[in-house]
Protein backbone atom coordinates (compact mmCIF):
# COMPACT_ATOMS: atom_id res chain seq x y z
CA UNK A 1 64.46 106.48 100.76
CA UNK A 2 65.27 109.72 98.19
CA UNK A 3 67.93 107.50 96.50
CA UNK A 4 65.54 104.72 95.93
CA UNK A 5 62.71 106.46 95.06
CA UNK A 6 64.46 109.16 92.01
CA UNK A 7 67.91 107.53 91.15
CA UNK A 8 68.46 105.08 88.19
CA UNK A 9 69.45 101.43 88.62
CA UNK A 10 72.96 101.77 88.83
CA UNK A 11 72.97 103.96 91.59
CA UNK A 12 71.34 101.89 93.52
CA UNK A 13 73.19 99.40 92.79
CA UNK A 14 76.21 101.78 93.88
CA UNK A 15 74.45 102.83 97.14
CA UNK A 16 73.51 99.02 98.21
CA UNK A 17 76.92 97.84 97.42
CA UNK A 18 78.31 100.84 99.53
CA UNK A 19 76.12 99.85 102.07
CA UNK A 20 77.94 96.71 102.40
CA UNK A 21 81.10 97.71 102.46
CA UNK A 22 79.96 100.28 105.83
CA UNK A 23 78.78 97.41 107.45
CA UNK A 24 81.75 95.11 106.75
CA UNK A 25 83.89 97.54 108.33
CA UNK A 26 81.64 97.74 111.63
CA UNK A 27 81.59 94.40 111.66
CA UNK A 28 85.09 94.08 111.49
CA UNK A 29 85.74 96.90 113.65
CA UNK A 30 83.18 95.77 116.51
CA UNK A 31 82.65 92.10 116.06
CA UNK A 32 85.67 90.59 114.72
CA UNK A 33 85.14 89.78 111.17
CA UNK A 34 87.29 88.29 108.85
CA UNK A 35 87.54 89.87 105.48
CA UNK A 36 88.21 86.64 102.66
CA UNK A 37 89.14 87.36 99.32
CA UNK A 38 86.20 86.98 97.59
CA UNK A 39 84.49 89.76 99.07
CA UNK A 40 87.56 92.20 99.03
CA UNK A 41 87.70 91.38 95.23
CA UNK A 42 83.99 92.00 95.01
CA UNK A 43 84.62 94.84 96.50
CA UNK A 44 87.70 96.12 94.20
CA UNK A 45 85.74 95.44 91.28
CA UNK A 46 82.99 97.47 92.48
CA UNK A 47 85.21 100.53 93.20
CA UNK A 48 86.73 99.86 89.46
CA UNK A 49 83.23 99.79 87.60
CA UNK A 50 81.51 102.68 89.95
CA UNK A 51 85.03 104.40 87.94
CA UNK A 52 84.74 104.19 84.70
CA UNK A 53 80.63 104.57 84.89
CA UNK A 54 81.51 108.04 86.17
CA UNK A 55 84.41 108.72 83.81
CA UNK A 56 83.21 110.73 80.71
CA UNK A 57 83.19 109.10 77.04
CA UNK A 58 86.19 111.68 75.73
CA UNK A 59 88.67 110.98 78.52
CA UNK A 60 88.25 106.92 77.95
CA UNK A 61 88.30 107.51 74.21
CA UNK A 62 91.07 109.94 74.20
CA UNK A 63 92.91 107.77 76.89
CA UNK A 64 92.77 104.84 74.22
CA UNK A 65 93.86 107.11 71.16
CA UNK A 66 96.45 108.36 73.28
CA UNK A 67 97.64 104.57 74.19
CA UNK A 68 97.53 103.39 70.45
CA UNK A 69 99.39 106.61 69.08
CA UNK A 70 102.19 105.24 71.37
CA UNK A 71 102.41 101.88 70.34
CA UNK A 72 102.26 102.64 66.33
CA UNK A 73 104.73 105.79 67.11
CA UNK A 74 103.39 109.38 66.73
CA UNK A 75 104.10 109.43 63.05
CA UNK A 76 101.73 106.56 61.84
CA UNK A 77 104.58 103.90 60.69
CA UNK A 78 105.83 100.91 62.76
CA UNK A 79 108.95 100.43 64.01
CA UNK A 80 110.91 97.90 64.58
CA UNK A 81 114.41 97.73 65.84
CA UNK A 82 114.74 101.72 66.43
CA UNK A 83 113.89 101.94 62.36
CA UNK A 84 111.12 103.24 60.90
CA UNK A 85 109.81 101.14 58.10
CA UNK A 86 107.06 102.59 55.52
């Protein structure tokens, strides 16, 4: 009731969707279940999201500098075939 009453919409969200997935697995566990794929892929994509809302701005930004910096070369010029052009 805590969570409900003082946490933002997304955490709920979180906590409901959590809730789920706890009684998925008893039911699986106790009652025989089956698990299809579009609720294991609900699931995933859940996990993924609750990720990156959790992940600070400067380590997604920095992560994306970092991954561009690569592709152009450290330098700032393209290369292609192993030769820098300019």
């Amino acid at each position: 009731a805590f969570l409900f009453r003082y946490a933002d919409s997304i955490i709920k969200l979180y906590a409901v969707c959590a809730a789920m997935a706890f009684t998925t697995t008893i039911s699986v566990l106790f009652f025989g279940f089956e698990v299809r794929f579009n609720m294991l892929a609900g699931y995933i994509v859940c996990a993924i999201s609750m990720c990156l809302y959790y992940v600070p701005a400067e380590i997604l930004v920095a992560t994306d500098s970092e991954l561009m910096s690569a592709a152009w070369g450290s330098s700032g010029h393209k290369q292609h075939g192993g030769t820098k052009t300019e």
